[in-house]
PDB file of N, CA and C in Angstrom:
ATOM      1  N   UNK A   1     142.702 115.083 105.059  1.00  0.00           N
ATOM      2  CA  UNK A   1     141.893 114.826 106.237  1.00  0.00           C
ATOM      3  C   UNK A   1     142.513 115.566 107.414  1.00  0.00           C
ATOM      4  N   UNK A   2     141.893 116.918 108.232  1.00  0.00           N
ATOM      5  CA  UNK A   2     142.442 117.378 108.969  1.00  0.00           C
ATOM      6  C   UNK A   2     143.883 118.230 108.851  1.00  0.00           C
ATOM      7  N   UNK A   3     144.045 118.166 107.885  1.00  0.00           N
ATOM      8  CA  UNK A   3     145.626 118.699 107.092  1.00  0.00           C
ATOM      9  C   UNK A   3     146.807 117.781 107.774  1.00  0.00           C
ATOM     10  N   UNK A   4     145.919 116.623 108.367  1.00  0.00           N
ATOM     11  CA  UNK A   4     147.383 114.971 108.760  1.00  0.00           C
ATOM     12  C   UNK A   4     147.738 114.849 107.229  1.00  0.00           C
ATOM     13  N   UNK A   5     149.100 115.140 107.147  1.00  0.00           N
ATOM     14  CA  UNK A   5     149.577 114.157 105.421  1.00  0.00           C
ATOM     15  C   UNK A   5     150.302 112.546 106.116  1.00  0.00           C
ATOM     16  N   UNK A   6     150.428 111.963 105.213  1.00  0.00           N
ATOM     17  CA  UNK A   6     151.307 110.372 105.689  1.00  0.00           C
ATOM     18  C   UNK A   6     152.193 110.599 106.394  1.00  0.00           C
ATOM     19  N   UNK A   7     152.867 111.309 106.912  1.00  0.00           N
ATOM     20  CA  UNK A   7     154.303 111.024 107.929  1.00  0.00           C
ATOM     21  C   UNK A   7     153.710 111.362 108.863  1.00  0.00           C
ATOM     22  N   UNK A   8     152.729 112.396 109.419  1.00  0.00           N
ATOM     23  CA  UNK A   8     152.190 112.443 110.512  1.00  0.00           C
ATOM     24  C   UNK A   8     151.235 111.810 110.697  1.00  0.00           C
ATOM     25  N   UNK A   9     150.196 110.890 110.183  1.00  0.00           N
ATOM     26  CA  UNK A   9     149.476 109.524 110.131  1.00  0.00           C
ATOM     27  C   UNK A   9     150.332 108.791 110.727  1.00  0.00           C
ATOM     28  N   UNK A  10     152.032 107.976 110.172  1.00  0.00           N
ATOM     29  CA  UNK A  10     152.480 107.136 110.433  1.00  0.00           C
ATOM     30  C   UNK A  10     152.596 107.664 111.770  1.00  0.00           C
ATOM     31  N   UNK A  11     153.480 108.523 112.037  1.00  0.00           N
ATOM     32  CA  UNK A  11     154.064 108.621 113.354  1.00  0.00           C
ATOM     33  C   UNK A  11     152.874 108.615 114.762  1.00  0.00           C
ATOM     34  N   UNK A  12     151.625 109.065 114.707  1.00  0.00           N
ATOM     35  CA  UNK A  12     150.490 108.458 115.018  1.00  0.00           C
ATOM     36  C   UNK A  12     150.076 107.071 115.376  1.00  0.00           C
ATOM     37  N   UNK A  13     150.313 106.699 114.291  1.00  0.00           N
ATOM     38  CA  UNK A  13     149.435 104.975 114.485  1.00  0.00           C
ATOM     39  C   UNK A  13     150.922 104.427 114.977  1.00  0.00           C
ATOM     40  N   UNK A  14     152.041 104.666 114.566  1.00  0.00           N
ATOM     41  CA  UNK A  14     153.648 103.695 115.272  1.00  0.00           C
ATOM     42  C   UNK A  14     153.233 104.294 116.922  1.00  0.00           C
ATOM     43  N   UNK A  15     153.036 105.718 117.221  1.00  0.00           N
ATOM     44  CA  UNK A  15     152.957 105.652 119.064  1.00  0.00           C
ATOM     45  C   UNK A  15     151.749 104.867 119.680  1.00  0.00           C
ATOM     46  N   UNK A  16     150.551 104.738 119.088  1.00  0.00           N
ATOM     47  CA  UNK A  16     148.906 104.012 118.881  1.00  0.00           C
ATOM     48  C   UNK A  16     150.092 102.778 119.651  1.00  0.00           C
ATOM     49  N   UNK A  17     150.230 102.289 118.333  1.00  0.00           N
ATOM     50  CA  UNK A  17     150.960 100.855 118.698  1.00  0.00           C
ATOM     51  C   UNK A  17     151.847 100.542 119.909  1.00  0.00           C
ATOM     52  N   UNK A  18     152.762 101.401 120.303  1.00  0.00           N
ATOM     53  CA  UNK A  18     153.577 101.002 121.018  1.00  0.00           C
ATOM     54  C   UNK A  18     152.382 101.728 122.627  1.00  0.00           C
ATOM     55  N   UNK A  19     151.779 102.383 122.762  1.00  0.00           N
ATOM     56  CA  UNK A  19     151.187 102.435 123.856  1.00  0.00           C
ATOM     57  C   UNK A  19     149.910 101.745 124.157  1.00  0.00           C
ATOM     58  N   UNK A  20     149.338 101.620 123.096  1.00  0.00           N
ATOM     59  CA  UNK A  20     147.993 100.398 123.119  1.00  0.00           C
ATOM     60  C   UNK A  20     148.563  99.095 123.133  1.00  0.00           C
ATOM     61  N   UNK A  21     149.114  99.104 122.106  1.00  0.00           N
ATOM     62  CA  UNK A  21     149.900  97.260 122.145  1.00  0.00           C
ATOM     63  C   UNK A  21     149.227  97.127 120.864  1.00  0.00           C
ATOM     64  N   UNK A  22     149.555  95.993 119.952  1.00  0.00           N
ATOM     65  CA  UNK A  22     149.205  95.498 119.008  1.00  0.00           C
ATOM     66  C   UNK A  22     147.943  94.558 119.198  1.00  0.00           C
ATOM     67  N   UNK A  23     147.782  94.324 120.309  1.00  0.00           N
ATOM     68  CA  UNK A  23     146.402  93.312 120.762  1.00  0.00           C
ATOM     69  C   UNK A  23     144.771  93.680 120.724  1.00  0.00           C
ATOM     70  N   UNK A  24     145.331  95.207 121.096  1.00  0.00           N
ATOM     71  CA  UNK A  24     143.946  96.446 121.625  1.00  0.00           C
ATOM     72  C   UNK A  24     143.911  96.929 120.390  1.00  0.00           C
ATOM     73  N   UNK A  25     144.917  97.263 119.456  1.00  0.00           N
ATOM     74  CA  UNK A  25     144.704  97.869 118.385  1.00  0.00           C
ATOM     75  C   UNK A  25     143.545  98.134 117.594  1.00  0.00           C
ATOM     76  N   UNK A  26     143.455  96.759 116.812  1.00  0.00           N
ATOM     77  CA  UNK A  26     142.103  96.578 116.203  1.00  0.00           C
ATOM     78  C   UNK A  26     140.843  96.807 116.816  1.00  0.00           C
ATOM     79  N   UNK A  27     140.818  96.562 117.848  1.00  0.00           N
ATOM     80  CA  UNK A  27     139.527  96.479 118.657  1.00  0.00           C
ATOM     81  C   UNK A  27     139.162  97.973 118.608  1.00  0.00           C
ATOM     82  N   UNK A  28     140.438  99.103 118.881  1.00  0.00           N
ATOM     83  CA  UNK A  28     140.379 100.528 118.924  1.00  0.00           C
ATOM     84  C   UNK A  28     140.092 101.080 117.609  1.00  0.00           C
ATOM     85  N   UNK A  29     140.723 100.864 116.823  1.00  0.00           N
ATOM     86  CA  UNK A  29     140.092 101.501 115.382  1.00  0.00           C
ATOM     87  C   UNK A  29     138.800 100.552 115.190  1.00  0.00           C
ATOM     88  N   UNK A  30     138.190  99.404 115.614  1.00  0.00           N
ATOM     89  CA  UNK A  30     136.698  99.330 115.098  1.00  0.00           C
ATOM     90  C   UNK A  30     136.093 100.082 115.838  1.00  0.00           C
ATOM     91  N   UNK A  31     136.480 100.282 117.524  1.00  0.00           N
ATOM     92  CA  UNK A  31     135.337 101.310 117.894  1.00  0.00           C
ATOM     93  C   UNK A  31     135.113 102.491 117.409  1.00  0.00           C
ATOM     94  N   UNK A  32     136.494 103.126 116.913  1.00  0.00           N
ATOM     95  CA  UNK A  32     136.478 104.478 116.557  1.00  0.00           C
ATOM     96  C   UNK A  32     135.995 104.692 115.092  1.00  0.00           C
ATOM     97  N   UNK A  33     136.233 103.601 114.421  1.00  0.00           N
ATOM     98  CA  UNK A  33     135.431 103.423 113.105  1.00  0.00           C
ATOM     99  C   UNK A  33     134.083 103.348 113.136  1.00  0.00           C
ATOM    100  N   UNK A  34     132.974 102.895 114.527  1.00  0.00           N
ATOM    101  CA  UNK A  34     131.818 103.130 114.890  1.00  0.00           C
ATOM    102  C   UNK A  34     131.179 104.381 115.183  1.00  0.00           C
ATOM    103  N   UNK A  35     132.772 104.658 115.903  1.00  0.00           N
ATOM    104  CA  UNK A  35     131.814 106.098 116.588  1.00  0.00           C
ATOM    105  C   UNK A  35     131.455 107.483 115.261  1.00  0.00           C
ATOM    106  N   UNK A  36     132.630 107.393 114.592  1.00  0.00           N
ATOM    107  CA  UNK A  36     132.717 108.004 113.438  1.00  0.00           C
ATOM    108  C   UNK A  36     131.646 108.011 112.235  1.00  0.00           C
ATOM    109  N   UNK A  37     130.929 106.652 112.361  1.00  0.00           N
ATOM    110  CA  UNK A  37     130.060 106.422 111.373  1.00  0.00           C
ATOM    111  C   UNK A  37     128.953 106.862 112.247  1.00  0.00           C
ATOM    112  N   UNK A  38     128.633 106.134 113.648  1.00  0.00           N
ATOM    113  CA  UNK A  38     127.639 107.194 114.047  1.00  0.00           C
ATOM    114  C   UNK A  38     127.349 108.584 114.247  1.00  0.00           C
ATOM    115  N   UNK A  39     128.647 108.754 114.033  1.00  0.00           N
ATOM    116  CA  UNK A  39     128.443 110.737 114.602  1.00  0.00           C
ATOM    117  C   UNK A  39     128.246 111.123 112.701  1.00  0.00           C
ATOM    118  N   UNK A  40     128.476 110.697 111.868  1.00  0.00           N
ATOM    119  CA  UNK A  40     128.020 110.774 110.895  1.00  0.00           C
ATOM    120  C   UNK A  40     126.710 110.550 110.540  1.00  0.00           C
ATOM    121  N   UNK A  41     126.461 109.481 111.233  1.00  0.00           N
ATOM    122  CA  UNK A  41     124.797 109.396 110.463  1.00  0.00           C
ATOM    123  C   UNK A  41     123.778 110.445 111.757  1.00  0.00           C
ATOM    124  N   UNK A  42     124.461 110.266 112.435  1.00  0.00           N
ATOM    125  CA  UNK A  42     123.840 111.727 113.538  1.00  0.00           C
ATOM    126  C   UNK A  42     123.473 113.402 112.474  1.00  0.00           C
ATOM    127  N   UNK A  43     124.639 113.530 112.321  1.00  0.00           N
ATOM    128  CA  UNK A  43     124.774 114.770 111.606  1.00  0.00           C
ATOM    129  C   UNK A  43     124.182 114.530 110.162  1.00  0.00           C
ATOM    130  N   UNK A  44     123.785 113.738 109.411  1.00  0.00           N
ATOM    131  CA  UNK A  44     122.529 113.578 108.503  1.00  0.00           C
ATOM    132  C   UNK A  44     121.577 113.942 108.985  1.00  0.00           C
ATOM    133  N   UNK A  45     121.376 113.046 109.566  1.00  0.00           N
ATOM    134  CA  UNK A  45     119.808 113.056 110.696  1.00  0.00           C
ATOM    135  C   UNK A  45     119.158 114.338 110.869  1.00  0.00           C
ATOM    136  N   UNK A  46     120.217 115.017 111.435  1.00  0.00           N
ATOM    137  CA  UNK A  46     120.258 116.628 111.892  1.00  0.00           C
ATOM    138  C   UNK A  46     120.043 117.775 110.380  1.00  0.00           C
ATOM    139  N   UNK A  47     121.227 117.020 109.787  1.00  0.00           N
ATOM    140  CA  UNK A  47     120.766 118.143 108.404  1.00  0.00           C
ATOM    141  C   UNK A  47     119.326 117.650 107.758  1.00  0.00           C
ATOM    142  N   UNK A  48     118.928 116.297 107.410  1.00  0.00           N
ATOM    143  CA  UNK A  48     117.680 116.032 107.192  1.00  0.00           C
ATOM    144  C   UNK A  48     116.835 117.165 108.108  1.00  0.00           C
ATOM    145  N   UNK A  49     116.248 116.978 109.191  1.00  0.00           N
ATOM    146  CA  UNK A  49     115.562 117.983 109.700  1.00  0.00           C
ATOM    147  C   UNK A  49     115.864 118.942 109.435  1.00  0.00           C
ATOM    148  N   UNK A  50     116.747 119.590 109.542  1.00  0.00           N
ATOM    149  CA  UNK A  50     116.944 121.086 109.253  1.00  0.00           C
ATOM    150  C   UNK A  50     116.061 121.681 107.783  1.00  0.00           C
ATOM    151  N   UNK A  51     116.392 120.894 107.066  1.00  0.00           N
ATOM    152  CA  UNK A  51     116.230 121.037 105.718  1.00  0.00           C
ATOM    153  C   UNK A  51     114.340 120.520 105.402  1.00  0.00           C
ATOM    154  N   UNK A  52     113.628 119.688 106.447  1.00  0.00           N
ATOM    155  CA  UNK A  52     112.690 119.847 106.872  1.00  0.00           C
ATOM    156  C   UNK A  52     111.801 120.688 107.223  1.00  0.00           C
ATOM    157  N   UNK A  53     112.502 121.224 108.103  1.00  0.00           N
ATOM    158  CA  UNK A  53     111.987 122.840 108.823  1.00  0.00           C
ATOM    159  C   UNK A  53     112.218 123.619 108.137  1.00  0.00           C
ATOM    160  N   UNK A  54     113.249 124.200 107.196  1.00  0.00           N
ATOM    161  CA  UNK A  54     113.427 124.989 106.663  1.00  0.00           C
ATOM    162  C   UNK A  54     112.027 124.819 105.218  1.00  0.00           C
ATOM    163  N   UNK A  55     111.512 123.553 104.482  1.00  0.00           N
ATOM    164  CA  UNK A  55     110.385 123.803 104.141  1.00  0.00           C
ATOM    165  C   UNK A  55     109.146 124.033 104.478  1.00  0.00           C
ATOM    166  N   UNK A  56     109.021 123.371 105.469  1.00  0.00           N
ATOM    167  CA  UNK A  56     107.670 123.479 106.553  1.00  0.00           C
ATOM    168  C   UNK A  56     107.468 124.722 106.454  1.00  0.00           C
ATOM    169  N   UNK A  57     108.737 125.798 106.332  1.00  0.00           N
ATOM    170  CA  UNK A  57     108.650 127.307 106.833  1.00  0.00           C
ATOM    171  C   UNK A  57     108.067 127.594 105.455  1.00  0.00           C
ATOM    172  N   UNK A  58     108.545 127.289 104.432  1.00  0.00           N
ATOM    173  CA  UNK A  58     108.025 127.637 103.430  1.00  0.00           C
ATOM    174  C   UNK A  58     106.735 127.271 102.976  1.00  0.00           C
ATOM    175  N   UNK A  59     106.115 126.267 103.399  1.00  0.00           N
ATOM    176  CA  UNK A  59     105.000 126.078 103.128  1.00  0.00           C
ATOM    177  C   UNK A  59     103.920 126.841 104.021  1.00  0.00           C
ATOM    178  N   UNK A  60     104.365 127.090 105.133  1.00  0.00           N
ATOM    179  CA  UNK A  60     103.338 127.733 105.830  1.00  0.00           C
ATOM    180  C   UNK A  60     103.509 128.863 105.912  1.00  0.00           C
ATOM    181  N   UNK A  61     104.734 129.602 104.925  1.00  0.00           N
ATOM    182  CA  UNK A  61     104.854 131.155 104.847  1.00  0.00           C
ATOM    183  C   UNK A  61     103.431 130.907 103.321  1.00  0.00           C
ATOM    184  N   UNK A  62     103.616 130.194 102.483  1.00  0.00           N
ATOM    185  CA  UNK A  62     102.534 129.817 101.492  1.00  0.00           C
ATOM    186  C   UNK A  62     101.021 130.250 101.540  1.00  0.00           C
ATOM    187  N   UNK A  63     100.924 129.299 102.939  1.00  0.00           N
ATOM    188  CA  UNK A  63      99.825 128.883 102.921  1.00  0.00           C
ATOM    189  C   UNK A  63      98.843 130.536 104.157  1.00  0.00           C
ATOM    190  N   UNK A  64      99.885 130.680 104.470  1.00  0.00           N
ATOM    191  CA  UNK A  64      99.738 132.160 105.234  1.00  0.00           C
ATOM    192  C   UNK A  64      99.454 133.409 104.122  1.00  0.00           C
ATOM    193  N   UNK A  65      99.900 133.590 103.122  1.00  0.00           N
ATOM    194  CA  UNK A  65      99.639 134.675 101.647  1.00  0.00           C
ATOM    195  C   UNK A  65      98.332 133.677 101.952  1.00  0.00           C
ATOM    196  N   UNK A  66      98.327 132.299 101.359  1.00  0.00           N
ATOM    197  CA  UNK A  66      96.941 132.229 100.626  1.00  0.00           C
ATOM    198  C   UNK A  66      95.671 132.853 101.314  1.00  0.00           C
ATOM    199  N   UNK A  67      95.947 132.750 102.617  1.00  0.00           N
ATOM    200  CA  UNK A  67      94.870 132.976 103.758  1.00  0.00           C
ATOM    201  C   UNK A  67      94.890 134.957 103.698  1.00  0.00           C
ATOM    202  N   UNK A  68      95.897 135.388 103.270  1.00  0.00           N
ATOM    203  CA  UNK A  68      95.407 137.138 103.309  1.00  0.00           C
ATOM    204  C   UNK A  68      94.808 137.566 102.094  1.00  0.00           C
ATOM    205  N   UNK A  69      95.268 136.552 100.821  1.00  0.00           N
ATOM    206  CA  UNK A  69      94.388 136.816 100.088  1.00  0.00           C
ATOM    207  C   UNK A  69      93.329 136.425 100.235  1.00  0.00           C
ATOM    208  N   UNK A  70      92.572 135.473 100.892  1.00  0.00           N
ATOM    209  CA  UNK A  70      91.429 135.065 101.003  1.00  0.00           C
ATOM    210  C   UNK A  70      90.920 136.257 101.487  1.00  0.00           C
ATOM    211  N   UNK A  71      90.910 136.618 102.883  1.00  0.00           N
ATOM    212  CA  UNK A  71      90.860 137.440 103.497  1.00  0.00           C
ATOM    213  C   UNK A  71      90.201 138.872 102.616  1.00  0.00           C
ATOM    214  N   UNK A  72      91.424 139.388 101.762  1.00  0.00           N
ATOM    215  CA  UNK A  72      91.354 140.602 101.303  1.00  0.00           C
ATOM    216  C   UNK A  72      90.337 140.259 100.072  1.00  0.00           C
ATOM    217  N   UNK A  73      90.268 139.289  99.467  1.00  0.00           N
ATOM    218  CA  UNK A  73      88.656 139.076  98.389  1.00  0.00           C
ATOM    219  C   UNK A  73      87.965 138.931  98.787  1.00  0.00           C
ATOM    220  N   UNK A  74      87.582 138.255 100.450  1.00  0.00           N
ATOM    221  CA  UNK A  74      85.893 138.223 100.882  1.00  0.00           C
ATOM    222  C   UNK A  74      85.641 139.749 101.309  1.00  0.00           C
ATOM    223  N   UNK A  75      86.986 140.768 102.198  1.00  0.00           N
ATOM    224  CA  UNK A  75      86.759 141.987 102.216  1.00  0.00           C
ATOM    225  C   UNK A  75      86.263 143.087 101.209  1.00  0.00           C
ATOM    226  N   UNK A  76      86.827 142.578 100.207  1.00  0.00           N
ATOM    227  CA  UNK A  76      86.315 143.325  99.388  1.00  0.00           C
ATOM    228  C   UNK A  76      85.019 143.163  98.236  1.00  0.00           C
ATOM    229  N   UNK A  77      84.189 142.119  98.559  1.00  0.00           N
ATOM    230  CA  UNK A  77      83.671 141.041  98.111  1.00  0.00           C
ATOM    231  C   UNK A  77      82.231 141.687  99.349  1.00  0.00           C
ATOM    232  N   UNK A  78      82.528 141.366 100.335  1.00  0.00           N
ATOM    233  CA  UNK A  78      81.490 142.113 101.404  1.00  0.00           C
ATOM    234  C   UNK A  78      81.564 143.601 100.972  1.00  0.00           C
ATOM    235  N   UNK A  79      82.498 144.436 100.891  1.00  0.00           N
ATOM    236  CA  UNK A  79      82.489 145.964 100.850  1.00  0.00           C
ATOM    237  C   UNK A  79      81.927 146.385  99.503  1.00  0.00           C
ATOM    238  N   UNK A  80      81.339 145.429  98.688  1.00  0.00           N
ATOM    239  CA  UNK A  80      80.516 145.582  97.290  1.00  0.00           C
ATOM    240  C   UNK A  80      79.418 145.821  97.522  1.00  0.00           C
ATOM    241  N   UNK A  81      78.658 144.642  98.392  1.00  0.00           N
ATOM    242  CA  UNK A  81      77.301 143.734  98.237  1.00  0.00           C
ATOM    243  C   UNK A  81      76.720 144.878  99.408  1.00  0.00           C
ATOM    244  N   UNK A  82      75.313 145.304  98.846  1.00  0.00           N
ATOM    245  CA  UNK A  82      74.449 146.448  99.807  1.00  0.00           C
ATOM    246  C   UNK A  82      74.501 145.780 101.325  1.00  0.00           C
ATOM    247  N   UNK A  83      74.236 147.049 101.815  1.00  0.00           N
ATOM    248  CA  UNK A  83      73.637 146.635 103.398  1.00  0.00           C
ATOM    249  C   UNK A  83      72.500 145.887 103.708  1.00  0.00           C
ATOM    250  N   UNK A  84      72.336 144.596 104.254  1.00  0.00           N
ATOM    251  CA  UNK A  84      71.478 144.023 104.711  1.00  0.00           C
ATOM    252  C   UNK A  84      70.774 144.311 105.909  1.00  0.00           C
ATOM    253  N   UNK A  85      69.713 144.532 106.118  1.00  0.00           N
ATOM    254  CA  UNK A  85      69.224 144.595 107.510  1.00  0.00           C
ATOM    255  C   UNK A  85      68.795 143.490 108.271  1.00  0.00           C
ATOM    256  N   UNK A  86      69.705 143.576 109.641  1.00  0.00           N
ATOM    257  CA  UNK A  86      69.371 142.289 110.408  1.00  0.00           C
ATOM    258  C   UNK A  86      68.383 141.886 110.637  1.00  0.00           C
ATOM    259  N   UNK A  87      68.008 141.416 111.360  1.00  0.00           N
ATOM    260  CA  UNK A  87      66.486 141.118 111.812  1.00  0.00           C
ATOM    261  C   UNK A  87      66.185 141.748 113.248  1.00  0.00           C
ATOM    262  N   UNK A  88      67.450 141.924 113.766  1.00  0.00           N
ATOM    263  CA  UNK A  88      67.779 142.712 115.151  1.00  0.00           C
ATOM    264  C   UNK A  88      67.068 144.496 114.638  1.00  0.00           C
ATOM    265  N   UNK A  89      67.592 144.371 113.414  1.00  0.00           N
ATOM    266  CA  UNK A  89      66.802 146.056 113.061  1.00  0.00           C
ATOM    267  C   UNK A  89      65.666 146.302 112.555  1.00  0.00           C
ATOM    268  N   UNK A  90      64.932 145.426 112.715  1.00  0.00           N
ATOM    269  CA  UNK A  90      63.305 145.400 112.156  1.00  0.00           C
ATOM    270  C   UNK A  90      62.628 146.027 113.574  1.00  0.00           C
ATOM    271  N   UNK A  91      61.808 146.666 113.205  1.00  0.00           N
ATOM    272  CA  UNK A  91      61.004 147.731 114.126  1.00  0.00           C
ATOM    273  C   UNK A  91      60.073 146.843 114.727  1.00  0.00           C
ATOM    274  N   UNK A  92      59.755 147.040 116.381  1.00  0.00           N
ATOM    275  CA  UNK A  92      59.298 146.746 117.193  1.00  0.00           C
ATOM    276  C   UNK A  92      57.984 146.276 117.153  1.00  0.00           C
ATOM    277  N   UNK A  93      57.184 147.446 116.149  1.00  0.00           N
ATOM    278  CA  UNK A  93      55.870 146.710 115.873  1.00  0.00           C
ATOM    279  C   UNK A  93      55.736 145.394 114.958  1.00  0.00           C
ATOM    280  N   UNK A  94      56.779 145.046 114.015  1.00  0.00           N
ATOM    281  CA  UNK A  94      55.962 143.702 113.279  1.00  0.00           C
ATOM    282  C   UNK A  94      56.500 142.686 113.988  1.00  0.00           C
ATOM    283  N   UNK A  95      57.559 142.939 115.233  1.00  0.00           N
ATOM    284  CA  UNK A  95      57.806 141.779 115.871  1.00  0.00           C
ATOM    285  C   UNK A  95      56.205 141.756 116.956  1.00  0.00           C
ATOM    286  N   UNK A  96      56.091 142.584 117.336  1.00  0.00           N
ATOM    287  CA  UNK A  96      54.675 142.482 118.434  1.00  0.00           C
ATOM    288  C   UNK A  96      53.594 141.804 117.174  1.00  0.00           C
ATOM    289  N   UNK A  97      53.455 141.830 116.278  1.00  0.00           N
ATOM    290  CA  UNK A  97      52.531 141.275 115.238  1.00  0.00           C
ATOM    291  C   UNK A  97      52.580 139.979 115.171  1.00  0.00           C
ATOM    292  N   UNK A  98      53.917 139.185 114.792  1.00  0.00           N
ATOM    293  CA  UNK A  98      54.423 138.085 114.760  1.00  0.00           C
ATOM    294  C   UNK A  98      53.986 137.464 116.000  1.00  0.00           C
ATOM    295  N   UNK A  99      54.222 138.211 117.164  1.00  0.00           N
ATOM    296  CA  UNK A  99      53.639 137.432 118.751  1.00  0.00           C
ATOM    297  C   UNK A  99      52.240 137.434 119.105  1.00  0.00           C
ATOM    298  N   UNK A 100      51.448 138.282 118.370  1.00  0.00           N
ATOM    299  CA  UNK A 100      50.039 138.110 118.566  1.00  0.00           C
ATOM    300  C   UNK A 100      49.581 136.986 117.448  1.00  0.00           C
ATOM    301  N   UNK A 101      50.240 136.639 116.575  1.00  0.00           N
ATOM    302  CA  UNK A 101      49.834 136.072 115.250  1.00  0.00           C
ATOM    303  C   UNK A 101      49.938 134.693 115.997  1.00  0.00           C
ATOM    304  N   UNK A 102      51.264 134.582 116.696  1.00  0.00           N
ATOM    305  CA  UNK A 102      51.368 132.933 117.226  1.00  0.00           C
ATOM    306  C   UNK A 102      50.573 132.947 118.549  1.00  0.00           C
ATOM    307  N   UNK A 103      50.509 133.795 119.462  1.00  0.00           N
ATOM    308  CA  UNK A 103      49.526 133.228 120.903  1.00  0.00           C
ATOM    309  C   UNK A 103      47.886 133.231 119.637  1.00  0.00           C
ATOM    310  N   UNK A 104      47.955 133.452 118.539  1.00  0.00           N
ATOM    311  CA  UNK A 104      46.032 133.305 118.152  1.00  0.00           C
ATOM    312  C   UNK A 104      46.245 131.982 117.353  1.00  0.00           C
ATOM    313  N   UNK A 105      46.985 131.575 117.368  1.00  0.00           N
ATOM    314  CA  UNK A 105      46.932 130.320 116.188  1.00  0.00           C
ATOM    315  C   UNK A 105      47.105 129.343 117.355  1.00  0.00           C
ATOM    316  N   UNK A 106      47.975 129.043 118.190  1.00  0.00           N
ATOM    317  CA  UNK A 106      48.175 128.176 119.588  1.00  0.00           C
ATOM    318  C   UNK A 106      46.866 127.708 119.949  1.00  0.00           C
ATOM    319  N   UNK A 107      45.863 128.916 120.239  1.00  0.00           N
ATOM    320  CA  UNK A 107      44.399 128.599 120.747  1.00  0.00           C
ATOM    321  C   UNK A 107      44.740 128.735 122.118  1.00  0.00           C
ATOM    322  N   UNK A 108      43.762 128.528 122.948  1.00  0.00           N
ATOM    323  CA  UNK A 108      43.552 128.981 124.647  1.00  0.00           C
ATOM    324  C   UNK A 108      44.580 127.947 125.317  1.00  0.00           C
ATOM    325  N   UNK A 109      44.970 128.099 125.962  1.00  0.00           N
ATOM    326  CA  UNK A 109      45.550 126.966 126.821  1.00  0.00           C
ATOM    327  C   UNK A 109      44.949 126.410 127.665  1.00  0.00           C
ATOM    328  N   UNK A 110      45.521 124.933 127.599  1.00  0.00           N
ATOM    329  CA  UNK A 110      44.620 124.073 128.836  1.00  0.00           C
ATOM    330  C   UNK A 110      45.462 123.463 129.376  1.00  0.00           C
ATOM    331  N   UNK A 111      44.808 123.156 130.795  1.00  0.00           N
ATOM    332  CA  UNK A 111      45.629 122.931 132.206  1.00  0.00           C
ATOM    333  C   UNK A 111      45.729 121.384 132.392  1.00  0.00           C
TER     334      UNK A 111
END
């Protein structure tokens, strides 16, 4: 732990003692036995997420291919199928046809 072996542990906790006192002692290693376990379960916490994000990335590097292949089969899927003509490109006269066809079926208007 830390490269402390037992003689430098002891000589540690014997100065602990003589400058804390034997009274504070305990009280000091439970806090520090707290803080230790929390900064531990902190640093889970932290690698949990990490290791989170780091799939998230992978799934949405995934799901990003799936979407260019989509992409590149409807492209090429459209670049098969003939040219359609809009309705925007239909010639001027059968739309004027269509508008005389509906003001004669309407009948006269009344006021």
């Amino acid at each position: 732990m830390f490269g402390i072996g037992m003689p430098e542990m002891l000589l540690i906790l014997a100065i602990a003692l003589i400058v804390i006192g034997p009274k504070k002692l305990p009280d000091l290693a439970k806090s520090l036995g707290r803080a230790f376990a929390e900064f531990k379960r902190a640093t889970s916490e932290l690698k949990e997420s990490m290791e989170i994000d780091t799939e998230l990335k992978d799934v949405k590097t995934t799901f990003d291919d799936m979407s260019d292949e989509i992409k590149e089969a409807i492209d090429v899927k459209v670049g098969l199928e003939p040219d359609i003509k809009s309705v925007s490109d239909a010639p001027d006269e059968d739309k004027n046809e269509k508008e005389i066809r509906n003001t004669e079926s309407e009948g006269p208007l009344s006021d």
